[in-house]
N, C-alpha and C. Protein backbone atom coordinates (compact mmCIF):
# COMPACT_ATOMS: atom_id res chain seq x y z
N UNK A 1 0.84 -1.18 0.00
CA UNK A 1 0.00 0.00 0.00
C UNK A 1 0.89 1.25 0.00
N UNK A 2 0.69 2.32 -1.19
CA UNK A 2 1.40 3.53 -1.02
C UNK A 2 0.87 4.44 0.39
N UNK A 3 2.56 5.10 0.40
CA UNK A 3 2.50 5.95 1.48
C UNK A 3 1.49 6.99 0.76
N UNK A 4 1.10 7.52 2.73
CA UNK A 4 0.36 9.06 2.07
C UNK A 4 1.06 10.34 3.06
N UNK A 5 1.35 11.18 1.79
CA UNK A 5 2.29 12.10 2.02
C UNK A 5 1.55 12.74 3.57
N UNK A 6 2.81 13.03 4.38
CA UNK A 6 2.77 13.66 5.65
C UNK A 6 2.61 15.22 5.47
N UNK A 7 2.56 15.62 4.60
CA UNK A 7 3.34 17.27 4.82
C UNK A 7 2.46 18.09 3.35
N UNK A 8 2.43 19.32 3.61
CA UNK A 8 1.62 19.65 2.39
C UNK A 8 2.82 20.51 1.52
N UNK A 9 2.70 20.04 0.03
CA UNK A 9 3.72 20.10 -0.98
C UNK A 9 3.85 21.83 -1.12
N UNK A 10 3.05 22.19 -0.75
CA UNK A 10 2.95 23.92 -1.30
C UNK A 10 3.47 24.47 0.04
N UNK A 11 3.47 24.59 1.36
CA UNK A 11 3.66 24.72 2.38
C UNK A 11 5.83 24.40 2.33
N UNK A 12 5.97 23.27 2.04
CA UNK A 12 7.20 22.84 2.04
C UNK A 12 8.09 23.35 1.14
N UNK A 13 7.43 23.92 0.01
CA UNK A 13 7.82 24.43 -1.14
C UNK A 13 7.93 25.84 -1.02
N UNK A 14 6.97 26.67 0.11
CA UNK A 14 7.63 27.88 0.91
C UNK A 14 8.85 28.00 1.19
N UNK A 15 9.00 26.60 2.43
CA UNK A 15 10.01 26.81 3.23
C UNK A 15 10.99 26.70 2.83
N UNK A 16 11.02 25.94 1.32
CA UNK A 16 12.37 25.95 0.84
C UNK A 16 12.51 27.55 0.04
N UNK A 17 11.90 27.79 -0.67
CA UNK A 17 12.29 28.98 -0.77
C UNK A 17 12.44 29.80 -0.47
N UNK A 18 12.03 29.96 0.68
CA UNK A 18 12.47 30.83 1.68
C UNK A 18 13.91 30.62 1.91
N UNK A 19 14.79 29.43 2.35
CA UNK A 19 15.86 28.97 2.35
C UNK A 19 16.35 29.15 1.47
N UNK A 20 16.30 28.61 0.06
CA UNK A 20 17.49 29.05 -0.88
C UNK A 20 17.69 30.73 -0.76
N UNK A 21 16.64 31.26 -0.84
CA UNK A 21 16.54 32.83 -0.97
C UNK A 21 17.56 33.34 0.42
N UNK A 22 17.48 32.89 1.32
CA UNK A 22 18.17 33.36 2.28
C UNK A 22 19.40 32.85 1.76
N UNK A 23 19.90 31.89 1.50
CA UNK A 23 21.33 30.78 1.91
C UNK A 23 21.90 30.77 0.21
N UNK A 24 21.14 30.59 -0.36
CA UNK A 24 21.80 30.38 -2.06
C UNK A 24 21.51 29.04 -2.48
N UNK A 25 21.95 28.89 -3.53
CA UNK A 25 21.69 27.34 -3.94
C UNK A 25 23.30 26.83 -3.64
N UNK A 26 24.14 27.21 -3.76
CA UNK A 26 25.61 26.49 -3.26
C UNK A 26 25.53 26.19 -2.04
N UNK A 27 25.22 27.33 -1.41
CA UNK A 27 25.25 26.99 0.34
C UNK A 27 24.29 26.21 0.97
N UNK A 28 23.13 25.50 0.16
CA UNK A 28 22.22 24.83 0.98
C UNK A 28 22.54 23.46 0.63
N UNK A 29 22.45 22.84 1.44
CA UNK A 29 22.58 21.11 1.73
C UNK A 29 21.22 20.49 1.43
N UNK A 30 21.79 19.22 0.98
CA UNK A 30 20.37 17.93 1.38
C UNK A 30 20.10 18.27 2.76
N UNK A 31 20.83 18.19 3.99
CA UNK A 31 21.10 18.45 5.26
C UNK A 31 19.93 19.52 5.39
N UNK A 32 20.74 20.24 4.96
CA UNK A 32 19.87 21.97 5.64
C UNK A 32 18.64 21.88 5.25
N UNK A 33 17.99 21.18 4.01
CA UNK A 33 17.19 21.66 3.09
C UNK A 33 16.01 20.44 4.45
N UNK A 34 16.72 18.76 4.45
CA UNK A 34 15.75 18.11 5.33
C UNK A 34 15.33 18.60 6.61
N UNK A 35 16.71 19.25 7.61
CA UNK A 35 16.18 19.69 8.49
C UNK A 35 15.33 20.69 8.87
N UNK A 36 15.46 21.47 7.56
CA UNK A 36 14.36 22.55 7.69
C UNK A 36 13.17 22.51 7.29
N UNK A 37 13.11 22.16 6.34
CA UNK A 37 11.61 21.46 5.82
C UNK A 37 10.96 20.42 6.17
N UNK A 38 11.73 19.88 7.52
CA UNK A 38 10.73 19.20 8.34
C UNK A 38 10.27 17.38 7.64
N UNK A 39 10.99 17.65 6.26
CA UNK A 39 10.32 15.90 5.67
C UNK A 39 12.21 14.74 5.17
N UNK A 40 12.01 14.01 5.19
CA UNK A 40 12.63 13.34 5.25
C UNK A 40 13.56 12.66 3.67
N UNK A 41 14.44 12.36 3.26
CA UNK A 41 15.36 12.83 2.20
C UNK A 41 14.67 11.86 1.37
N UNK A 42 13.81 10.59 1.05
CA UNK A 42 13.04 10.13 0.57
C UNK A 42 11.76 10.83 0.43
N UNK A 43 10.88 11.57 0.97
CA UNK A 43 10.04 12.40 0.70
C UNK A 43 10.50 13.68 -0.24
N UNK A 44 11.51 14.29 -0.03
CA UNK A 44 12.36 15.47 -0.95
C UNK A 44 12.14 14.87 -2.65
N UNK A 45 12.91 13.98 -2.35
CA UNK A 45 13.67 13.24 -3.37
C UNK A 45 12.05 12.72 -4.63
N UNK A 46 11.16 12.20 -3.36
CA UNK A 46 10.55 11.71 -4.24
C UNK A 46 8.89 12.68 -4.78
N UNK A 47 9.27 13.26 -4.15
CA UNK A 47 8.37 14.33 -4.50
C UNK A 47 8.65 15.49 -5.11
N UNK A 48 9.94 16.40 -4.92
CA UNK A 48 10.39 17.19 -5.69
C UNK A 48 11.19 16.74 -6.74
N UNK A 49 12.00 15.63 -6.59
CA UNK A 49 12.95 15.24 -7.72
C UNK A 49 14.44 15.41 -7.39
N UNK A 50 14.83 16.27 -6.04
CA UNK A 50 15.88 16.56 -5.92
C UNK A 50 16.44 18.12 -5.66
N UNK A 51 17.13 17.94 -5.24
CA UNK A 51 18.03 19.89 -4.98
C UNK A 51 17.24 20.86 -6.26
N UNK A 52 17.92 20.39 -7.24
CA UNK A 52 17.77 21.02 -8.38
C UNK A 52 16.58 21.69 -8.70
N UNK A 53 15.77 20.00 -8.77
CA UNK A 53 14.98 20.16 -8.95
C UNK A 53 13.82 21.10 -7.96
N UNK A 54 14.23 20.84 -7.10
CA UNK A 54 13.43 21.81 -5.88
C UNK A 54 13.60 23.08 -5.79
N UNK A 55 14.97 23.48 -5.92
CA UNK A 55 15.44 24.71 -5.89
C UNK A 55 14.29 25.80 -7.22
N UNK A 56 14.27 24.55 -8.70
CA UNK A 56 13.93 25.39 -9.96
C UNK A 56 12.36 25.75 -9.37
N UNK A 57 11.70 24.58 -8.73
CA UNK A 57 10.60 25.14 -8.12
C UNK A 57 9.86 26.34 -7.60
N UNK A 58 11.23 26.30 -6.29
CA UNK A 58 11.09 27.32 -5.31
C UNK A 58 11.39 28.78 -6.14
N UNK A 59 11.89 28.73 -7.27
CA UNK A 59 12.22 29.76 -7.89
C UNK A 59 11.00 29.88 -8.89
N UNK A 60 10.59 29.27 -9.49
CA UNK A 60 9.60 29.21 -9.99
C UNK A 60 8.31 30.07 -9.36
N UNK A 61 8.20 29.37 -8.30
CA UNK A 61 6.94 29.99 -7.13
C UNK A 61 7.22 31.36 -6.97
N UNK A 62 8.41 31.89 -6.59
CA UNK A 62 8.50 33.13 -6.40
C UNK A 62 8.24 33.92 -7.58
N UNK A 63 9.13 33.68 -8.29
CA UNK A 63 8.34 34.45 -9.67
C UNK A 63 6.73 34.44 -9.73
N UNK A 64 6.34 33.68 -9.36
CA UNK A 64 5.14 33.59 -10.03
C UNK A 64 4.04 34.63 -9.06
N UNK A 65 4.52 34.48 -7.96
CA UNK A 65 4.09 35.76 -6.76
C UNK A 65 4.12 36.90 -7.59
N UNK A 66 5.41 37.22 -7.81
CA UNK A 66 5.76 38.83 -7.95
C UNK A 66 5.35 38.60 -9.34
N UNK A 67 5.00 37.99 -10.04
CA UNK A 67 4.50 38.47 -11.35
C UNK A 67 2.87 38.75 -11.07
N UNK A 68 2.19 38.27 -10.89
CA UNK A 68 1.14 38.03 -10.22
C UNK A 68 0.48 39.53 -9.39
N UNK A 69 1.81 40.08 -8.49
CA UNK A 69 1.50 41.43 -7.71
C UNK A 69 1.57 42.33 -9.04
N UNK A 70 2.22 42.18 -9.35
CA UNK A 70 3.17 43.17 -10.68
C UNK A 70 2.05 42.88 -11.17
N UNK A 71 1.24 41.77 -12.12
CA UNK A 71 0.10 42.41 -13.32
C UNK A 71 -1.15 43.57 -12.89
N UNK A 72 -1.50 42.94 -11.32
CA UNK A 72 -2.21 43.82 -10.99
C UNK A 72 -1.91 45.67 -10.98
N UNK A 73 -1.22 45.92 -11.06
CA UNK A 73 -0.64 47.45 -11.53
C UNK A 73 -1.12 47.99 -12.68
N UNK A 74 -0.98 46.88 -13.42
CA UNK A 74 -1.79 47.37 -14.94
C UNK A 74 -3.05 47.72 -14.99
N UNK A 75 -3.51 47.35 -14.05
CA UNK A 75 -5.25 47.33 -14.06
C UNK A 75 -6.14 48.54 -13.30
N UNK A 76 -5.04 49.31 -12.79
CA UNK A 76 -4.95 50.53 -11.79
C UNK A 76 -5.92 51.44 -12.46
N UNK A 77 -6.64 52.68 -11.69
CA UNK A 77 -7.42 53.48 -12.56
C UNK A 77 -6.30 54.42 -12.55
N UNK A 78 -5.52 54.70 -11.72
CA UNK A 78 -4.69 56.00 -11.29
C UNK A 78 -3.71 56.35 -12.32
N UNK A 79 -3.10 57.62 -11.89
CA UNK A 79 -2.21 57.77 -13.23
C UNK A 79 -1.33 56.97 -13.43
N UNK A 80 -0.72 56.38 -14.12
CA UNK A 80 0.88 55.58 -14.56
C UNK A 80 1.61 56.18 -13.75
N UNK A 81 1.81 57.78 -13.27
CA UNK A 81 3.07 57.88 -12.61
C UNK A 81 2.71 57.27 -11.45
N UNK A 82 1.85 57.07 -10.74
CA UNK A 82 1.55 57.21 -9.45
C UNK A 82 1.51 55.97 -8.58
N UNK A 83 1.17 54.75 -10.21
CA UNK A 83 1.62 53.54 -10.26
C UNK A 83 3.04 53.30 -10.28
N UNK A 84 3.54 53.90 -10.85
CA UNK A 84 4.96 53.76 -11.20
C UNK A 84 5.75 54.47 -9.82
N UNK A 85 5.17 55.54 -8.82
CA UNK A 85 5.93 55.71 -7.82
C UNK A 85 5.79 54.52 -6.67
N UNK A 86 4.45 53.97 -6.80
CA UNK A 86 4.11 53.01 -5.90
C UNK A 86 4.81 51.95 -5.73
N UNK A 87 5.04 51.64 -6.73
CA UNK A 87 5.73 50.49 -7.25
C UNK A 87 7.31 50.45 -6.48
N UNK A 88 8.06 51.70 -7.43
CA UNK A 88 8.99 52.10 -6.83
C UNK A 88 9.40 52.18 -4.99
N UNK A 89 8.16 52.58 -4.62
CA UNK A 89 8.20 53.03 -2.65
C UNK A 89 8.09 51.84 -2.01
N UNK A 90 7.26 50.78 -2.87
CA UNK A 90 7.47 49.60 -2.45
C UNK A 90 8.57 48.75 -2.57
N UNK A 91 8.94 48.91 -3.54
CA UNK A 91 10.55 48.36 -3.55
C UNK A 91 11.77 49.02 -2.74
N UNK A 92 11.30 49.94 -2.61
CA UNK A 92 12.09 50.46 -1.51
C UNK A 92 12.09 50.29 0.00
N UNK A 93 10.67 49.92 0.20
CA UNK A 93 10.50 49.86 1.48
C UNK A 93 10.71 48.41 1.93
N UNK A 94 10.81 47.58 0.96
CA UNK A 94 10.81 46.66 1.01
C UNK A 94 12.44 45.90 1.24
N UNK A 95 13.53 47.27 0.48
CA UNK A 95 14.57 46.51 0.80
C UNK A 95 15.10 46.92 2.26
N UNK A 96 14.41 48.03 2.60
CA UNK A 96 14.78 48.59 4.13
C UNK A 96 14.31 48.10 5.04
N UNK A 97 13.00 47.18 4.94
CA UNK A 97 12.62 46.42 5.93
C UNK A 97 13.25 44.68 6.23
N UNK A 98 13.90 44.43 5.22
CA UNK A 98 14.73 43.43 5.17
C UNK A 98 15.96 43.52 6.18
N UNK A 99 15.53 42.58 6.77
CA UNK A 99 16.52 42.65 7.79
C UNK A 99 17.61 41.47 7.25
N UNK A 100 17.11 41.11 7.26
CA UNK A 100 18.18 39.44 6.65
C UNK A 100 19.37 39.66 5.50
N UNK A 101 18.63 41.05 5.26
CA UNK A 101 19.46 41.30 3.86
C UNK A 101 19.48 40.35 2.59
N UNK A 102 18.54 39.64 2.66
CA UNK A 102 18.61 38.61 1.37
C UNK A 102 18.21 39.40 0.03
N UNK A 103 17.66 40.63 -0.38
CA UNK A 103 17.64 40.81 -1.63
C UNK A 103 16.71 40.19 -2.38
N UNK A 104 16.70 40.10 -3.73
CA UNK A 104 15.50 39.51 -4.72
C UNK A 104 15.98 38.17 -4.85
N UNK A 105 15.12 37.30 -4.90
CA UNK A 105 15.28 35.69 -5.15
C UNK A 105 15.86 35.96 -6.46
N UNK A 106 15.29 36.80 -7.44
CA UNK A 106 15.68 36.15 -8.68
C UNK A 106 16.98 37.10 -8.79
N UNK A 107 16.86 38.25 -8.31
CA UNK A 107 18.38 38.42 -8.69
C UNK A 107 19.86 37.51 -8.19
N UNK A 108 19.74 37.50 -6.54
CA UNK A 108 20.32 36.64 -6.06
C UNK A 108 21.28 35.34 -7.38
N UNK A 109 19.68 34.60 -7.52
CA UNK A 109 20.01 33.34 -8.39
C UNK A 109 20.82 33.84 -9.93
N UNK A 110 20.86 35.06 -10.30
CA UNK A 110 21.04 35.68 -11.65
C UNK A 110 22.33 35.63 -11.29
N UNK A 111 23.20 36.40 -10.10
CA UNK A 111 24.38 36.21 -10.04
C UNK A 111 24.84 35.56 -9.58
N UNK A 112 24.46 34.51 -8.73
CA UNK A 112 24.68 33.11 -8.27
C UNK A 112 24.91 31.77 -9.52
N UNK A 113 23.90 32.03 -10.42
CA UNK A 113 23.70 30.43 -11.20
C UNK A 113 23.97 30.85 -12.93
N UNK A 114 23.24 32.14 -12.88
CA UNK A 114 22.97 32.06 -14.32
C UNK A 114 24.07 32.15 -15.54
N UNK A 115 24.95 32.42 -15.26
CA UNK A 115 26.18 32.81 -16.58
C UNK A 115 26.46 30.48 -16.07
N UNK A 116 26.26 30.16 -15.39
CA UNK A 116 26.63 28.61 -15.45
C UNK A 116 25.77 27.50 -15.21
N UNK A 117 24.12 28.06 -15.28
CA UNK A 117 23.25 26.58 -15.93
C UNK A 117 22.38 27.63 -16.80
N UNK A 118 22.42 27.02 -17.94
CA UNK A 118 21.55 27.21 -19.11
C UNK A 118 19.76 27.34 -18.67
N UNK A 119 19.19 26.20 -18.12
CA UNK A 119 18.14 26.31 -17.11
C UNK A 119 17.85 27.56 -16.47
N UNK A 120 18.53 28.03 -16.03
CA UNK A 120 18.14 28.78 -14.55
C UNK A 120 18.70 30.23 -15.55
N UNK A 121 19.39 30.61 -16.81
CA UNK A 121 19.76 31.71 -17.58
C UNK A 121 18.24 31.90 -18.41
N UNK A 122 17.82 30.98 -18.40
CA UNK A 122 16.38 30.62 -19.27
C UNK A 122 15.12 31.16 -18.47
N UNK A 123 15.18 30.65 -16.98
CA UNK A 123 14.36 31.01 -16.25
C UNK A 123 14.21 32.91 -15.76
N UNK A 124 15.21 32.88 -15.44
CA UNK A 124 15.89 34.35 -15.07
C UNK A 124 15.37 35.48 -16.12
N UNK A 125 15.97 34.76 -17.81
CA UNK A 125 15.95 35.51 -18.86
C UNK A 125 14.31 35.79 -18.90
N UNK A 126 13.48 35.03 -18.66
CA UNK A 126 11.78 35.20 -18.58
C UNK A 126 11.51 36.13 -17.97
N UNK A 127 11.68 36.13 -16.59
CA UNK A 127 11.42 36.70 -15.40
C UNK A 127 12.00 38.83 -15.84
N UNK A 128 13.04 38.73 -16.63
CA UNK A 128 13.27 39.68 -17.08
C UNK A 128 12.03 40.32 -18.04
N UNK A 129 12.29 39.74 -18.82
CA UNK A 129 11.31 39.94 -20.00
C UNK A 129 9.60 40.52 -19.40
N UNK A 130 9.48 39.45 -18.55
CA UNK A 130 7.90 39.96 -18.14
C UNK A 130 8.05 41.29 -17.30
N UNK A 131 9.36 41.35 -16.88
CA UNK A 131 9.34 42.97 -16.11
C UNK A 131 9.33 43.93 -17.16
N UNK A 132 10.07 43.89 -17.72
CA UNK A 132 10.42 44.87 -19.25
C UNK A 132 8.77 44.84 -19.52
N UNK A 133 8.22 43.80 -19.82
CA UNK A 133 7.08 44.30 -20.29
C UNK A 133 5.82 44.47 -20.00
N UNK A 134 5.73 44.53 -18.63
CA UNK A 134 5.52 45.01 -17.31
C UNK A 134 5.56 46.48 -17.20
N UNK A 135 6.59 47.07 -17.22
CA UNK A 135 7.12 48.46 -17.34
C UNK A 135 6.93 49.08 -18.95
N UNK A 136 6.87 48.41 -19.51
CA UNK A 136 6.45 49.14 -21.03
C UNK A 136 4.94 49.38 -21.18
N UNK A 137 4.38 48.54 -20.44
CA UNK A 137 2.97 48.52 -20.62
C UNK A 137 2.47 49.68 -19.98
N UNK A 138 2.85 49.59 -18.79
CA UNK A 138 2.42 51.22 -17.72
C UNK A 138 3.11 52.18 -18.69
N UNK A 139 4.03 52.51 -19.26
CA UNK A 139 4.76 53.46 -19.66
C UNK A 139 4.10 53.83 -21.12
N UNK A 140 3.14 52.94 -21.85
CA UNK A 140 2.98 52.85 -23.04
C UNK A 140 0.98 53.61 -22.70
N UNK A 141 0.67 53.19 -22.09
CA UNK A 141 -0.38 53.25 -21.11
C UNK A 141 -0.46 55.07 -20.85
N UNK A 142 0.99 55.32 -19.98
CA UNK A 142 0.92 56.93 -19.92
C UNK A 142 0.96 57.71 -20.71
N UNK A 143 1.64 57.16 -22.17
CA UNK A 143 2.16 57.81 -23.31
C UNK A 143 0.55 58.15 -23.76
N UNK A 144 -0.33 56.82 -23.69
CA UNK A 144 -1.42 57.02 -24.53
C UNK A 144 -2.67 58.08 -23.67
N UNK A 145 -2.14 58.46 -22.34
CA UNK A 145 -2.76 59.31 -21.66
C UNK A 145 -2.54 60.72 -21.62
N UNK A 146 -0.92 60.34 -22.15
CA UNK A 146 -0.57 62.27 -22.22
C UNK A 146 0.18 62.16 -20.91
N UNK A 147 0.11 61.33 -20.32
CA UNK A 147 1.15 61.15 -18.96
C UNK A 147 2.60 61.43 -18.48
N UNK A 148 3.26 60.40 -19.65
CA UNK A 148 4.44 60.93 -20.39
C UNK A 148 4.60 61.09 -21.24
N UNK A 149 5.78 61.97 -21.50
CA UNK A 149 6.11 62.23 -23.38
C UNK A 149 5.75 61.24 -24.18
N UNK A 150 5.06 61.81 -24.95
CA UNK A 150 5.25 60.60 -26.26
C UNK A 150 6.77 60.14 -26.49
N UNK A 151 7.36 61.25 -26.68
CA UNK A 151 8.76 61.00 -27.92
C UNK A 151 9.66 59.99 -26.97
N UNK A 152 9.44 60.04 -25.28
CA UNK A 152 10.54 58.94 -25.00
C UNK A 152 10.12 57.85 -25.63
N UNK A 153 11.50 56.84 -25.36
CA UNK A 153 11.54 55.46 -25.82
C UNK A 153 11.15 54.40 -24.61
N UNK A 154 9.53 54.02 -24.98
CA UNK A 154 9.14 53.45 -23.64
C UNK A 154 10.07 51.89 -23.64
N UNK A 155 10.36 51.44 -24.97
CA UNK A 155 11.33 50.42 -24.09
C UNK A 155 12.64 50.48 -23.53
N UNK A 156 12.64 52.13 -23.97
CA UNK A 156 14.77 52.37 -23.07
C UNK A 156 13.97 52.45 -21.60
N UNK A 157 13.07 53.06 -21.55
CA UNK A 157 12.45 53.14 -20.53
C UNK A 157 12.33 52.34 -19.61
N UNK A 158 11.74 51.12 -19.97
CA UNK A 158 11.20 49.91 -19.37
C UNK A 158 12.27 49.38 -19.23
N UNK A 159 13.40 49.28 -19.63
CA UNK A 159 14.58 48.98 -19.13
C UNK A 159 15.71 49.22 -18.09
N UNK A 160 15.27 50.61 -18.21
CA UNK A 160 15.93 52.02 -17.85
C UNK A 160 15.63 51.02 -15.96
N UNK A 161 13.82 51.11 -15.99
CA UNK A 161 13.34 50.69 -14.74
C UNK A 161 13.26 49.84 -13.97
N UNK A 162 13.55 48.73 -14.87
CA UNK A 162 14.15 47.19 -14.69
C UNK A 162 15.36 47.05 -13.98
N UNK A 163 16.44 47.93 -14.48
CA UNK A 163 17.89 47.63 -14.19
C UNK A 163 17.75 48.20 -12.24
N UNK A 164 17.11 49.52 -12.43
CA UNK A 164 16.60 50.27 -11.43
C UNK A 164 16.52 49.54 -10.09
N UNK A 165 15.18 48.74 -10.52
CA UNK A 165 14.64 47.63 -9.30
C UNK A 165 15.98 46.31 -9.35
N UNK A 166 16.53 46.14 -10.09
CA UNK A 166 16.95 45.04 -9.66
C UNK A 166 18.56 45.09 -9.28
N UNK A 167 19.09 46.78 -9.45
CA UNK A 167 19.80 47.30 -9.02
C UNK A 167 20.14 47.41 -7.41
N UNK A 168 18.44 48.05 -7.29
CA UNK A 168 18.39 48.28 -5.58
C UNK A 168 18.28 47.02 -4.71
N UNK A 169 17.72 45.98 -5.44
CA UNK A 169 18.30 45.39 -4.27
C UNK A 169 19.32 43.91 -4.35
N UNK A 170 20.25 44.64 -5.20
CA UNK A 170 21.64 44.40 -4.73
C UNK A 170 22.26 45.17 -4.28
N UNK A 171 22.27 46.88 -4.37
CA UNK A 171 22.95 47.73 -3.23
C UNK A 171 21.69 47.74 -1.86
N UNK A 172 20.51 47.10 -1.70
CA UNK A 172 20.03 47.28 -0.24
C UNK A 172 20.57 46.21 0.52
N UNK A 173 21.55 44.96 -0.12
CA UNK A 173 21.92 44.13 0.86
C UNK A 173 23.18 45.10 1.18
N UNK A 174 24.17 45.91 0.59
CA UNK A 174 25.49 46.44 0.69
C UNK A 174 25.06 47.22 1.83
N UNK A 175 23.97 47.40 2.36
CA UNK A 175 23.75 48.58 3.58
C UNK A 175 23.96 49.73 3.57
N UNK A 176 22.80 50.21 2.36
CA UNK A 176 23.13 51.50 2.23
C UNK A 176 22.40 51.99 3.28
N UNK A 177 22.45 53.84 3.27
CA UNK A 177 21.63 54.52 4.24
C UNK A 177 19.79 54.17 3.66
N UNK A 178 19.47 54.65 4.81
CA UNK A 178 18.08 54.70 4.42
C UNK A 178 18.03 55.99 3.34
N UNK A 179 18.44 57.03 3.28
CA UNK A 179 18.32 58.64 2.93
C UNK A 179 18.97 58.08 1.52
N UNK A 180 19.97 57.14 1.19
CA UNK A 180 20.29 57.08 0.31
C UNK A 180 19.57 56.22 -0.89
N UNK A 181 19.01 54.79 -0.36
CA UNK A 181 18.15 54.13 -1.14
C UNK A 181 16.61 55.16 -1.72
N UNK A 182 16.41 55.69 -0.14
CA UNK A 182 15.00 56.28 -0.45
C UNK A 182 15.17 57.76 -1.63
N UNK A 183 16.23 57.75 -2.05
CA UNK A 183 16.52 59.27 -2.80
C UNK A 183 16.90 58.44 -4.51
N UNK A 184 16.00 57.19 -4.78
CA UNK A 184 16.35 56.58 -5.91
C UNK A 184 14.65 57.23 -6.36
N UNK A 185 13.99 57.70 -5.79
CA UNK A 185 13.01 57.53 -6.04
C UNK A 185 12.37 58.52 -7.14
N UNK A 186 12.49 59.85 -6.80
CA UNK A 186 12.37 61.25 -7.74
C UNK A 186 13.51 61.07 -9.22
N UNK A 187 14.50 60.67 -8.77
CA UNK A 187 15.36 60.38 -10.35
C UNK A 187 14.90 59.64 -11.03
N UNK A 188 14.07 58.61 -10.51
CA UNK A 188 13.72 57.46 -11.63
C UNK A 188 12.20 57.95 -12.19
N UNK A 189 11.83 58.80 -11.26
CA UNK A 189 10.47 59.20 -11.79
C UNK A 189 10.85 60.75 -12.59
N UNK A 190 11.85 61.06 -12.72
CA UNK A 190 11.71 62.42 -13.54
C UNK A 190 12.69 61.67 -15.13
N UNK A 191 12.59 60.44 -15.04
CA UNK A 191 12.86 60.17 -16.57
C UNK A 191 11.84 59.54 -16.86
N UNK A 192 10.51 60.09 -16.34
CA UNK A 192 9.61 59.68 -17.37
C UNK A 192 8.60 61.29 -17.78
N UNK A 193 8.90 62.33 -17.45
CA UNK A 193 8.99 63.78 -17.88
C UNK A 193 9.23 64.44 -19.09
C-alpha cells in the first residue's frame, strides 16, 4: 500500500524557498534543506525530484508571486506615474525592511547560477522579459494618456526601470543609508517627464 504524504507540498515548497533565498543554492545542503523542511530525504527526493529540482521550483513559485503582484498594476485606474511611484516606494521599502538582507530571489540566483546553468539563464531571462514588459505597458499606457512624453523610448524606458529595481536590491543588501536608497526615487520618476 502507497505511502500518504505527511506534509503539504505547497507549504514545504515555501520553506524551501524561503531557504534558498536566504542561503543560495551552493550553500544549501540535502542536510539543511531536510532539516528545515521538516520531511525526510526520501520524501524530498521523491516528490520534488531533488536539490535542483526543488530549488527550480522554489524559484519558480516566487516568480510567479511577484508576477502576479506586478500584473495587478496594470489594471490601476490611477495615473501611470503614481503607479509607477508606488511600485517604486514599495521596492524600496521593502529593501529597508529586510533585515536578513537577502535581496531579490531572482536576482540573487542571476548572479549566483545564471552565466553557469543554461536552465536557470532561461528562467531568469523570462522573469526579465515579463518585467520589461511590465514596465512598457504602464509606460505605453501613460504615453497614450498624455502622462508621459510621447517621444521617450518606452522600451529604453522599461529597461531604464528594470535595471533600477533590480539594481536596488543588490545595493540594499550592501547597507546603504536609508536617505540614500529612499533618494532613488524622484530620479527614476523624472525620466519619465
Amino acid at each position: 500500500m502507497p505511502r500518504v504524504k505527511q506534509f503539504d507540498e505547497q507549504e514545504v515548497l515555501e520553506k524551501a524557498m524561503n531557504l534558498f533565498w536566504q542561503q543560495g543554492y551552493h550553500a544549501t545542503s540535502i542536510q539543511d534543506l531536510v532539516d528545515h523542511l521538516g520531511i525526510n530525504r526520501a520524501s524530498l527526493y521523491d516528490t520534488y525530484g531533488g536539490k535542483k529540482q526543488l530549488f527550480e521550483k522554489a524559484l519558480d513559485r516566487y516568480m510567479a508571486i511577484n508576477q502576479e503582484m506586478n500584473q495587478k498594476l496594470l489594471d490601476r485606474p490611477e495615473p501611470v506615474t503614481t503607479t509607477i511611484r508606488t511600485l517604486l516606494e514599495k521596492a524600496v521599502q521593502e529593501v529597508l525592511s529586510d533585515e536578513d538582507k537577502k535581496g531579490c530571489f531572482v536576482v540573487n540566483t542571476t548572479t549566483e547560477l545564471a552565466a553557469c546553468d543554461p536552465d536557470i539563464r532561461k528562467r531568469v531571462l523570462n522573469n526579465q522579459q515579463q518585467f520589461v514588459k511590465l514596465f512598457q505597458s504602464l509606460i505605453l499606457k501613460g504615453q497614450a494618456r498624455g502622462e508621459i512624453a510621447s517621444q521617450k523610448n518606452a522600451r529604453a524606458l522599461a529597461l531604464s526601470m528594470y535595471m533600477v529595481f533590480s539594481g536596488l536590491r543588490v545595493v540594499g543588501k550592501a547597507y546603504l543609508s536609508k536617505e540614500e536608497i529612499r533618494s532613488i526615487v524622484e530620479p527614476v520618476l523624472s525620466m519619465l517627464e
